[in-house]
Protein backbone atom coordinates (compact mmCIF):
# COMPACT_ATOMS: atom_id res chain seq x y z
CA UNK A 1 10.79 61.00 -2.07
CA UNK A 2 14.33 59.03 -2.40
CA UNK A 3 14.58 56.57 0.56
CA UNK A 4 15.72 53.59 1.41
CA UNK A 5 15.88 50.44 3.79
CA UNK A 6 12.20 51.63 4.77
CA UNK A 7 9.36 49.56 5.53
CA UNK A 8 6.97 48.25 2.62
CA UNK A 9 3.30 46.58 2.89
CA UNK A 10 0.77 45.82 0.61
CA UNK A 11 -2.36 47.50 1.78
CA UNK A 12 -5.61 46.86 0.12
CA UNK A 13 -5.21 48.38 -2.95
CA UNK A 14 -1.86 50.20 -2.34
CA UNK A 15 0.94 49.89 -0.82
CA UNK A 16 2.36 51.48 2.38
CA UNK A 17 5.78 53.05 2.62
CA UNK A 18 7.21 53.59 6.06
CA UNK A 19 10.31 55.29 7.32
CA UNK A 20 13.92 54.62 6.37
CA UNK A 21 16.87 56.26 5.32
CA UNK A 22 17.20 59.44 2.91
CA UNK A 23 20.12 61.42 2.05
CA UNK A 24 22.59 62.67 4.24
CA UNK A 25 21.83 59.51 6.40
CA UNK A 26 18.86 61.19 7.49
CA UNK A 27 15.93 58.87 9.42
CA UNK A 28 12.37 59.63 8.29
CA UNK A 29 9.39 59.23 9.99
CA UNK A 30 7.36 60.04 6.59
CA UNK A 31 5.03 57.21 5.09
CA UNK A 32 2.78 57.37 2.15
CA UNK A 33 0.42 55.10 0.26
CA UNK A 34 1.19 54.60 -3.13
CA UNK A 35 -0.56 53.53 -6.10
CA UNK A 36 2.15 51.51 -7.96
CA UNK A 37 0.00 51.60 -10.71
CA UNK A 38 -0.05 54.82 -11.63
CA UNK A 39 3.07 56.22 -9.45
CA UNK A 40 0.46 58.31 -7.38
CA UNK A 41 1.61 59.18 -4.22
CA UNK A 42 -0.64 60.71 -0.69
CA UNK A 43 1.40 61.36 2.46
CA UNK A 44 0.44 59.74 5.49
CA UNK A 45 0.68 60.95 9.07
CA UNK A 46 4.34 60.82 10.45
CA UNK A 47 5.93 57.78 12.32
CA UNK A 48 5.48 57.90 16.13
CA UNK A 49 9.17 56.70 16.12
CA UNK A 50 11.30 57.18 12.97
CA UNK A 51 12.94 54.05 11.88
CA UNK A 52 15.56 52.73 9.02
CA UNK A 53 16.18 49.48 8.37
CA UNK A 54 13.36 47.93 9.56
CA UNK A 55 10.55 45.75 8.31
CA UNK A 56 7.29 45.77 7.00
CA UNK A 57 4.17 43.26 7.34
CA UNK A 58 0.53 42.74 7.38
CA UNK A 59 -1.46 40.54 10.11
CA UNK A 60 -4.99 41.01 10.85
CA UNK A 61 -5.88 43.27 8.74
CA UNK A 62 -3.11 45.80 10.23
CA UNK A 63 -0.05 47.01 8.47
CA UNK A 64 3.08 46.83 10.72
CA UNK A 65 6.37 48.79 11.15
CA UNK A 66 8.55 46.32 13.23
CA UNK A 67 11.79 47.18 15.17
CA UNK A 68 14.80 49.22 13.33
CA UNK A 69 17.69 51.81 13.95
CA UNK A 70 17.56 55.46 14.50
CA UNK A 71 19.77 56.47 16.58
CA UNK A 72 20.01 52.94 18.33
CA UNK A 73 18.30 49.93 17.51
CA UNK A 74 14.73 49.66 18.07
CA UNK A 75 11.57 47.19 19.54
CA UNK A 76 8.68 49.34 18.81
CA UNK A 77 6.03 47.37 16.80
CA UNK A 78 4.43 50.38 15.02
CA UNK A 79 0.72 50.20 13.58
CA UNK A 80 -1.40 51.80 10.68
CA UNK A 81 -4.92 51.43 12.04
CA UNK A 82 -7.96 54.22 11.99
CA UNK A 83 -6.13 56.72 10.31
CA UNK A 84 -3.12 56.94 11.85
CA UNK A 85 -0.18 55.43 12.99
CA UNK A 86 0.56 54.00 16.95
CA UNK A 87 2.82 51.84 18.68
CA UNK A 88 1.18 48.67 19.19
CA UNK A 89 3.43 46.65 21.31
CA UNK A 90 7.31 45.55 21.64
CA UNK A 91 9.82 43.12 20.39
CA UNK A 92 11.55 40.87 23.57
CA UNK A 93 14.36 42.81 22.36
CA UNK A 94 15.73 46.18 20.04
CA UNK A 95 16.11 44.66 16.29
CA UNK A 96 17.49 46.17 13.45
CA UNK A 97 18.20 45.04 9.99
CA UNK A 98 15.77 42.30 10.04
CA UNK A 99 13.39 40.63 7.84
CA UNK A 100 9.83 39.79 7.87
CA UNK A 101 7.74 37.25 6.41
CA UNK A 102 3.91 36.28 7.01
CA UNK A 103 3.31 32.52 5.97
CA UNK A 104 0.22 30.81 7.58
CA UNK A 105 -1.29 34.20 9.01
CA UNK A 106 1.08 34.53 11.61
CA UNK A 107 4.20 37.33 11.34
CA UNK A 108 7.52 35.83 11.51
CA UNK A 109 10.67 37.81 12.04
CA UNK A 110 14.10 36.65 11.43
CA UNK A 111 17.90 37.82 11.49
CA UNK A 112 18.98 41.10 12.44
CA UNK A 113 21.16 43.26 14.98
CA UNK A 114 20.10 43.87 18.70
CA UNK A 115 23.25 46.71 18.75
CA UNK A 116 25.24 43.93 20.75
CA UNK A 117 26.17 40.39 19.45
CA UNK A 118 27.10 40.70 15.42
CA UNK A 119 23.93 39.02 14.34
CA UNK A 120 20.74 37.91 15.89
CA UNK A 121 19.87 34.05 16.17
CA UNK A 122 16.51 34.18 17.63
CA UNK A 123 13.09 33.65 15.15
CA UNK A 124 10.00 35.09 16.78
CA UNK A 125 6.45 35.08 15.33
CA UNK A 126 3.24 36.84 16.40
CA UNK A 127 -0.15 36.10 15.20
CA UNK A 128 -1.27 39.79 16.04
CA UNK A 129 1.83 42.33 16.15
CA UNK A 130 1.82 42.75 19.96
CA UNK A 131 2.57 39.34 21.68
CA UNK A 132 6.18 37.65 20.39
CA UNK A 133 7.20 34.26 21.28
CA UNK A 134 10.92 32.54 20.39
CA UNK A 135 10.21 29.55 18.06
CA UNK A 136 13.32 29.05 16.72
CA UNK A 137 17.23 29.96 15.89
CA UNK A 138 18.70 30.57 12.72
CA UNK A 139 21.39 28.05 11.47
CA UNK A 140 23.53 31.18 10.39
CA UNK A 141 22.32 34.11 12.02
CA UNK A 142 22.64 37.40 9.76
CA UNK A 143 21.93 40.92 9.09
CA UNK A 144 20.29 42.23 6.26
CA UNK A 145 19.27 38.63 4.41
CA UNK A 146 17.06 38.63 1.66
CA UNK A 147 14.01 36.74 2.20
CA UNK A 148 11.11 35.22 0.59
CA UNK A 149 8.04 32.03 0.93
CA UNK A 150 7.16 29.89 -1.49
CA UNK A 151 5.13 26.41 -0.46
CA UNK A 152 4.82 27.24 3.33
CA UNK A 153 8.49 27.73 3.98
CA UNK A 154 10.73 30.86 4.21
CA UNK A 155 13.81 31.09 2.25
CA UNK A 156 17.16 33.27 3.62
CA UNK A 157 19.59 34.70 1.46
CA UNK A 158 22.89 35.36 2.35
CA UNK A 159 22.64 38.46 4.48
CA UNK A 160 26.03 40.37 6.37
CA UNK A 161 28.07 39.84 9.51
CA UNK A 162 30.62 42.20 10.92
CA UNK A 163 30.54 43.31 7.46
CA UNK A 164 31.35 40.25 5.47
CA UNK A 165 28.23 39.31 2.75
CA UNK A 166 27.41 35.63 3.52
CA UNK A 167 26.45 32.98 0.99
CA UNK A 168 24.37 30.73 3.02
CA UNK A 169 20.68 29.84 1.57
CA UNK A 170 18.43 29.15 4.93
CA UNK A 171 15.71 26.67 4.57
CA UNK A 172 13.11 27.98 7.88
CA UNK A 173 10.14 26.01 8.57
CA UNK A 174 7.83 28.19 10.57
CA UNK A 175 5.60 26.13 11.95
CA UNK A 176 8.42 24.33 13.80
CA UNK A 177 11.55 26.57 13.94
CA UNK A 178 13.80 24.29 12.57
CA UNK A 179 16.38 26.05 10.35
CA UNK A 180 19.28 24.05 7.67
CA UNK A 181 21.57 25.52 5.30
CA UNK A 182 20.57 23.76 2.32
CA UNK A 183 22.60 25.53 -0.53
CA UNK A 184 25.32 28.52 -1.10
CA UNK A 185 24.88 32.03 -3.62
CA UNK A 186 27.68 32.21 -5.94
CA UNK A 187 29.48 34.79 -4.04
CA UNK A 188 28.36 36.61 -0.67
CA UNK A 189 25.42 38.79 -0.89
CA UNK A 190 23.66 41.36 1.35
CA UNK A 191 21.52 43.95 1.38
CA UNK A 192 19.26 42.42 -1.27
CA UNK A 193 15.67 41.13 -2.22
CA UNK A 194 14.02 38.11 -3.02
CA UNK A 195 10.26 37.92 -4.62
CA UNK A 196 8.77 34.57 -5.35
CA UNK A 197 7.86 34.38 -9.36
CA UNK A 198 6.36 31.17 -10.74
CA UNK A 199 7.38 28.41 -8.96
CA UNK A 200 10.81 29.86 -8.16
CA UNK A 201 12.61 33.19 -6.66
CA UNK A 202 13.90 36.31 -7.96
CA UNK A 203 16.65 37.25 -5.85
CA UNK A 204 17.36 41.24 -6.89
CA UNK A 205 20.31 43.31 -6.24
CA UNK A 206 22.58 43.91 -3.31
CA UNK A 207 26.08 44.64 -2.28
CA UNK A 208 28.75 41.78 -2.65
CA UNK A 209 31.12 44.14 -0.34
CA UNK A 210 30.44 47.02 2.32
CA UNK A 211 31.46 49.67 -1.05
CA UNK A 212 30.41 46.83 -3.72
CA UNK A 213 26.43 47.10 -5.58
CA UNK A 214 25.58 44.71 -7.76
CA UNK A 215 22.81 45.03 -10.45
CA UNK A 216 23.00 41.16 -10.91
CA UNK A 217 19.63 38.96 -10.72
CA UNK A 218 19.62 35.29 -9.63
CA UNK A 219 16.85 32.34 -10.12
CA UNK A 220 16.41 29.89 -7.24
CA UNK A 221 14.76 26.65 -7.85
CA UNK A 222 13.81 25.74 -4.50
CA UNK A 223 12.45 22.33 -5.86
CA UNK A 224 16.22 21.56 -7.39
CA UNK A 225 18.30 23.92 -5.14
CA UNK A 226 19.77 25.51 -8.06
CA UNK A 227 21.21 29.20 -8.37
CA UNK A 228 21.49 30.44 -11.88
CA UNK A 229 21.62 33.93 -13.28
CA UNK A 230 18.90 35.67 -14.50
CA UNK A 231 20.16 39.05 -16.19
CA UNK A 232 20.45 42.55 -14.99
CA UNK A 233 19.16 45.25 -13.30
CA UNK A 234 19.15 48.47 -15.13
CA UNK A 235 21.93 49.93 -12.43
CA UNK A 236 23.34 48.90 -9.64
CA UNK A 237 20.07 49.00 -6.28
CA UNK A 238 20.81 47.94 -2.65
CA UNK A 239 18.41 48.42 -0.07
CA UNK A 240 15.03 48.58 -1.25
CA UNK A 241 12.11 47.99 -0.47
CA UNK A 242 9.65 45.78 -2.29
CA UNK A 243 6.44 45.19 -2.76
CA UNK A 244 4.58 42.16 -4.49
CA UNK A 245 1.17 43.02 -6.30
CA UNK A 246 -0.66 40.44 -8.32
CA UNK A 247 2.58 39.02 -10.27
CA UNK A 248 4.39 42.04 -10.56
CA UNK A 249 7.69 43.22 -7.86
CA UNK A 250 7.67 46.37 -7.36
CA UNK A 251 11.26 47.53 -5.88
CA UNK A 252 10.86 51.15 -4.18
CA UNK A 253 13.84 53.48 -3.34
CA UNK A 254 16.85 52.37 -2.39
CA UNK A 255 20.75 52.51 -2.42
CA UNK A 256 22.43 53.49 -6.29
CA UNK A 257 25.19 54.33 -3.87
CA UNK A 258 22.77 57.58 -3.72
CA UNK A 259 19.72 57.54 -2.10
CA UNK A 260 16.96 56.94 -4.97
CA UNK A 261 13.03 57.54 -5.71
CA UNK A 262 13.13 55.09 -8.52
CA UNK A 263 10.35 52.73 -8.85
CA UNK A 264 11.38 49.50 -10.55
CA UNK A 265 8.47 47.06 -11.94
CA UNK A 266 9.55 42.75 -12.18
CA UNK A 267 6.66 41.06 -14.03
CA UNK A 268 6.99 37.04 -14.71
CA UNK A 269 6.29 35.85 -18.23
């Protein structure tokens, strides 16, 4: 199925893919389990609540849908539990365009767009999907960041507001909240993904305008604070999804501009 800006988790053996955005503009509520491995696919029972840009994440032993757009933004925590899929609680407020990230067991969710202000500030975490608490702001608030952890901490990437790609790289601490800018992309990026391999991060893709995909790579050193490049996609991919299994990326659907099925496989040597 060609999707993108769905929601990805690593499952046990396989990996959960959850909603998004297929041609036409289309949302889905369709979600499969795939073996990256092999490419195999099984459909899953629908979405209660079709979603696009949203996030994926695991906690407890539960995989999580959390927030997105459909036809406005969304707070529906969504769960894959027993079989099927429920909605297990709600964000303070509707967020789309957000990221997720699960250091010390807890769910952390940051940036985004509540369908008001032009980018969300607020940081919540959950240790179980259905209670949210506030424990922190953003420095920059965006849309659409990449985002990965390495060490304990969670990296931002650039990310988009009222349009405009952003360069900032946001240092979060989630055991405290505390948020600094500590270093800029070469140009602004959104829309993108960032996978931790080695001891630094991939960041993958993107747009560098609203009508602009890149098939640029970059290598962060988050020991130095260095950006340097790191080669090429084999096209031009915005809004996928990704997946990390054992020390391979796996980057799912997607923007081309066209909605794509494409599986793409990063392995560090």
């Amino acid at each position: 199925m060609a999707v993108a800006r769905e929601a990805v988790v690593v499952d046990g053996d396989g990996v959960i893919l959850a909603g998004g955005l297929r041609a036409g503009d289309r949302t889905t509520a369709a979600a499969y389990r795939i073996d990256v491995a092999t490419g195999a696919g099984v459909r899953l029972p629908d979405l209660p609540v079709p979603v696009h840009d949203t996030a994926g994440a695991r906690v407890q032993g539960a995989s999580l849908v959390i927030g997105g757009g459909s036809s406005a933004e969304q707070d529906g925590v969504q769960v894959w539990s027993g079989g099927r899929w429920r909605v297990l609680g709600h964000l303070p407020r509707p967020r789309s365009d957000l990221v997720a990230a699960t250091p010390g067991g807890r769910v952390v969710v940051l940036g985004g767009y509540d369908g008001n202000r032009p980018a969300e500030p607020q940081i919540l975490a959950s240790g179980d999907g259905r209670h949210w608490s506030v424990v922190g702001r953003l420095a920059q608030p965006v849309r659409y960041a990449a985002c990965a952890v390495v060490d304990g901490a969670i990296w931002l990437f650039g990310g988009e507001v009222d349009g405009a790609m952003r360069t900032a790289i946001q240092r979060v601490d989630p055991r405290t909240g505390s948020t600094r800018v500590v270093g800029h992309l070469p140009q602004g990026l959104g829309h993108a993904v960032a996978v931790p391999l080695g001891t630094r991060i991939l960041i993958v893709g993107g747009r560098t305008g609203r009508d602009s995909i890149t098939d640029q790579m970059l290598w962060f050193d988050p020991v130095a604070g260095t950006v340097r490049p790191a080669g090429r996609l084999p096209g031009p991919l915005a809004d996928a999804g990704v997946a990390m299994v054992g020390d391979t990326a796996y980057l799912l659907g997607g923007e081309t501009p066209s909605v794509t099925r494409q599986v793409l496989a990063l392995t560090y040597r």
